[in-house]
C-alpha atoms as a PDB file:
ATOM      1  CA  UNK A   1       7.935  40.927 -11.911  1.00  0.00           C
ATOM      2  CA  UNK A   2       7.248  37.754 -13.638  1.00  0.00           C
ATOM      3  CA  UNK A   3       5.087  34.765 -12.573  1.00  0.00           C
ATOM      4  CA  UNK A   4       7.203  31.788 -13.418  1.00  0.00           C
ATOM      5  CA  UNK A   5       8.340  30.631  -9.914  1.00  0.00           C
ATOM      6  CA  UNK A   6      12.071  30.298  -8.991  1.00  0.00           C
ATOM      7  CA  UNK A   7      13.293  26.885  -8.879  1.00  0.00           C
ATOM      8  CA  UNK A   8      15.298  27.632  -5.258  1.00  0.00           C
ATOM      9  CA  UNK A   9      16.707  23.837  -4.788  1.00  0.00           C
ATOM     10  CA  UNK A  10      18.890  24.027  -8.165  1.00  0.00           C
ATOM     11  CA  UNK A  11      20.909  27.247  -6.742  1.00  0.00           C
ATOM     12  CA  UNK A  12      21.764  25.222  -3.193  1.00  0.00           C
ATOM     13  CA  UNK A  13      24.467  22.377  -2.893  1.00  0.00           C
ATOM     14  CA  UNK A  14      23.874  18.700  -3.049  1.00  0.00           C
ATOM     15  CA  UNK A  15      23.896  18.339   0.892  1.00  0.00           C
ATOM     16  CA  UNK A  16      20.958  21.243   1.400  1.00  0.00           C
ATOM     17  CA  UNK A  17      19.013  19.683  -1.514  1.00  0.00           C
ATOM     18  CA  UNK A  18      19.194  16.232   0.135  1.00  0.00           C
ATOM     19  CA  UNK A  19      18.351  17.446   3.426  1.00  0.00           C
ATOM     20  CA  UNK A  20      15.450  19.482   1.958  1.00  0.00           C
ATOM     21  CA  UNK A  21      13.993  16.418  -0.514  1.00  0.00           C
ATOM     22  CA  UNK A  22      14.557  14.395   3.664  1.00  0.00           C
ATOM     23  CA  UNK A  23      12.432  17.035   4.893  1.00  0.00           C
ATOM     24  CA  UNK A  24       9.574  16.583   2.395  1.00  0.00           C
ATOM     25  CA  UNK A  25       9.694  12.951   2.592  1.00  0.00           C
ATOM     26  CA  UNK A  26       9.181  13.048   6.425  1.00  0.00           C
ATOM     27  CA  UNK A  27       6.296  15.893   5.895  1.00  0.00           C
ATOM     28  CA  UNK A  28       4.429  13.996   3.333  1.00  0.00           C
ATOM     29  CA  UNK A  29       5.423  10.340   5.374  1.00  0.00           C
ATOM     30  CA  UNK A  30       3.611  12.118   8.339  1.00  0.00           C
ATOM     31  CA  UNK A  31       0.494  13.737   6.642  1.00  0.00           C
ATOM     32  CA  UNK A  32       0.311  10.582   5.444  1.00  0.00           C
ATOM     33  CA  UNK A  33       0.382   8.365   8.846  1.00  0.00           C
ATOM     34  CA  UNK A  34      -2.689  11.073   9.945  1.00  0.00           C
ATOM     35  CA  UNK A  35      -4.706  10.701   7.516  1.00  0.00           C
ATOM     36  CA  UNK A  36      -4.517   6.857   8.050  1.00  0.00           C
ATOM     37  CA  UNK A  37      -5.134   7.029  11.649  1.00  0.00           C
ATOM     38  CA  UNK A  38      -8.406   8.906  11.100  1.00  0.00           C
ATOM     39  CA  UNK A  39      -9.457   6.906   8.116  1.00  0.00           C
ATOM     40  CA  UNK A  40      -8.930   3.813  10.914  1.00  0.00           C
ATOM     41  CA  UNK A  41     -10.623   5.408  13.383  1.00  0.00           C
ATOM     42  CA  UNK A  42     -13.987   6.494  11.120  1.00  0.00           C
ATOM     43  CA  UNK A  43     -13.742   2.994  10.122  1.00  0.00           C
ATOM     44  CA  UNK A  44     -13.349   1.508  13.683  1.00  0.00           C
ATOM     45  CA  UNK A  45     -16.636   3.874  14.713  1.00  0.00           C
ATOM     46  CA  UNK A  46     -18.570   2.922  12.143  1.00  0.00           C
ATOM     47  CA  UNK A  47     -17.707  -1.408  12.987  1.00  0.00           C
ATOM     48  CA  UNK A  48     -18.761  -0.358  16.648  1.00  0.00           C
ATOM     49  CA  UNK A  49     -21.855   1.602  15.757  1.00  0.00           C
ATOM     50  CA  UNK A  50     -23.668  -0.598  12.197  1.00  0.00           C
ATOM     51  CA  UNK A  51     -24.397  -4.121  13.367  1.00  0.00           C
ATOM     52  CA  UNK A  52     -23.509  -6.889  11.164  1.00  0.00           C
ATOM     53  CA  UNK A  53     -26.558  -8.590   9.656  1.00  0.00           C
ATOM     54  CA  UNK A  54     -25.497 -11.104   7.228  1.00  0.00           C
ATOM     55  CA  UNK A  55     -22.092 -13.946   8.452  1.00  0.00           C
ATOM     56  CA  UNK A  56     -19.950 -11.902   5.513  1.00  0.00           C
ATOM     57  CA  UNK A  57     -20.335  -8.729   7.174  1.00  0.00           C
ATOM     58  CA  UNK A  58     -19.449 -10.332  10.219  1.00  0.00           C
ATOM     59  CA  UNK A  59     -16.085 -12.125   9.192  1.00  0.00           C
ATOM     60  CA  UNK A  60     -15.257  -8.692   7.644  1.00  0.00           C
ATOM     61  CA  UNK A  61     -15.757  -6.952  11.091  1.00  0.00           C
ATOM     62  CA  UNK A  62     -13.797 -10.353  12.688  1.00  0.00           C
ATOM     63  CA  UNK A  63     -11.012  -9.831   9.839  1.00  0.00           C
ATOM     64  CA  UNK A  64     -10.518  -6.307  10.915  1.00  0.00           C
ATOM     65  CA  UNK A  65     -10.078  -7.135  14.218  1.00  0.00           C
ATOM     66  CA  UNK A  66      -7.909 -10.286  13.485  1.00  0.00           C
ATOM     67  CA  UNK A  67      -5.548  -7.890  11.111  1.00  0.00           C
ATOM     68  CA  UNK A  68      -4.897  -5.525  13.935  1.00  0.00           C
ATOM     69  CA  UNK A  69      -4.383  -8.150  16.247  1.00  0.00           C
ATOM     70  CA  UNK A  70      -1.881 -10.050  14.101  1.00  0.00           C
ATOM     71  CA  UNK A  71      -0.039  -6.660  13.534  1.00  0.00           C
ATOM     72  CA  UNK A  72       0.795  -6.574  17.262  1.00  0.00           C
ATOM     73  CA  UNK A  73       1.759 -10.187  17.819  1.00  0.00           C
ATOM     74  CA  UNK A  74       6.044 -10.252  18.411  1.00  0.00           C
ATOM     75  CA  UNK A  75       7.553 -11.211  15.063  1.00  0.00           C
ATOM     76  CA  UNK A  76       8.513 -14.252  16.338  1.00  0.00           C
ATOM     77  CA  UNK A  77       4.909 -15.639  17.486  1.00  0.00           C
ATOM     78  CA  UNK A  78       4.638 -17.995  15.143  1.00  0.00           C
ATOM     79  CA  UNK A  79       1.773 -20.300  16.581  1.00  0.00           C
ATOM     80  CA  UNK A  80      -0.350 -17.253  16.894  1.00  0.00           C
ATOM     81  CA  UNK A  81       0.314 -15.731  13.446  1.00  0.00           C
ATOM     82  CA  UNK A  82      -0.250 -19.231  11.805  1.00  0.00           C
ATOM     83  CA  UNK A  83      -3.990 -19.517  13.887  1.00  0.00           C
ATOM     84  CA  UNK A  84      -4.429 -15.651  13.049  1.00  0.00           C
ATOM     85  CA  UNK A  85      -4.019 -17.317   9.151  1.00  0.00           C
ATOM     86  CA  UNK A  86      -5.879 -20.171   9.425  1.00  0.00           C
ATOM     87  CA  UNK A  87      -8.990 -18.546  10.893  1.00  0.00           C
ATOM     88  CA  UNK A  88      -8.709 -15.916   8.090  1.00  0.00           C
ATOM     89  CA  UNK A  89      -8.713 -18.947   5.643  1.00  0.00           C
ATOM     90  CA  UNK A  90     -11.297 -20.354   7.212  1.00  0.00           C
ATOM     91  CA  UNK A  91     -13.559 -16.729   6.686  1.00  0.00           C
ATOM     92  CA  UNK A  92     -12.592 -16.682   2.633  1.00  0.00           C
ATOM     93  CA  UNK A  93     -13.381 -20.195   2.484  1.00  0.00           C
ATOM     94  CA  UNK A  94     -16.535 -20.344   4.121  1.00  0.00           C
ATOM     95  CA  UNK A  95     -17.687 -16.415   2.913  1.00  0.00           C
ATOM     96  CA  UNK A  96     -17.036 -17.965  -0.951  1.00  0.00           C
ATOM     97  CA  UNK A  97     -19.593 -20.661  -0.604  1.00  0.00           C
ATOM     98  CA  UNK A  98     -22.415 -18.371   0.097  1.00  0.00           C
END
């Protein structure tokens, strides 16, 4: 018995090692996707649950909230999207000068 492992995908044909390396992709694509979605909700519990207490912390929380919202506007939405971007100016401007 020996402990080097057995390299399995060299001894299988190009079509099984494509599907295989389409496999892992997906697997690591969705681990991936869940660890973001808890990472957004720990941050989303901890926005509801710390009040701000300086105007930075503030526009961060509003930026958050802005990004998320902008994410969901149609594509095509442009007067939104360009207000969504102007407002978020706005905070970096305005955050910089204190």
């Amino acid at each position: 018995m020996s402990d080097t492992p057995i390299e399995l995908d060299r001894h299988r044909g190009m079509a099984a090692q494509k599907a295989t390396d389409l496999r892992r992709l997906v697997a690591d694509a969705e681990a991936n996707a869940k660890t973001l979605r808890d990472r957004q909700l720990e941050i989303e519990a901890q926005l509801l649950t710390v009040p701000a207490t300086t105007w930075p912390e503030a526009a961060a929380k509003a930026r958050y909230v802005l990004n998320l919202y902008a994410a969901a506007l149609d594509p095509q939405d442009s007067q939104h999207r360009n207000l969504v971007a102007a407002v978020l100016s706005d905070f970096s401007r305005l955050t910089d000068k204190i």
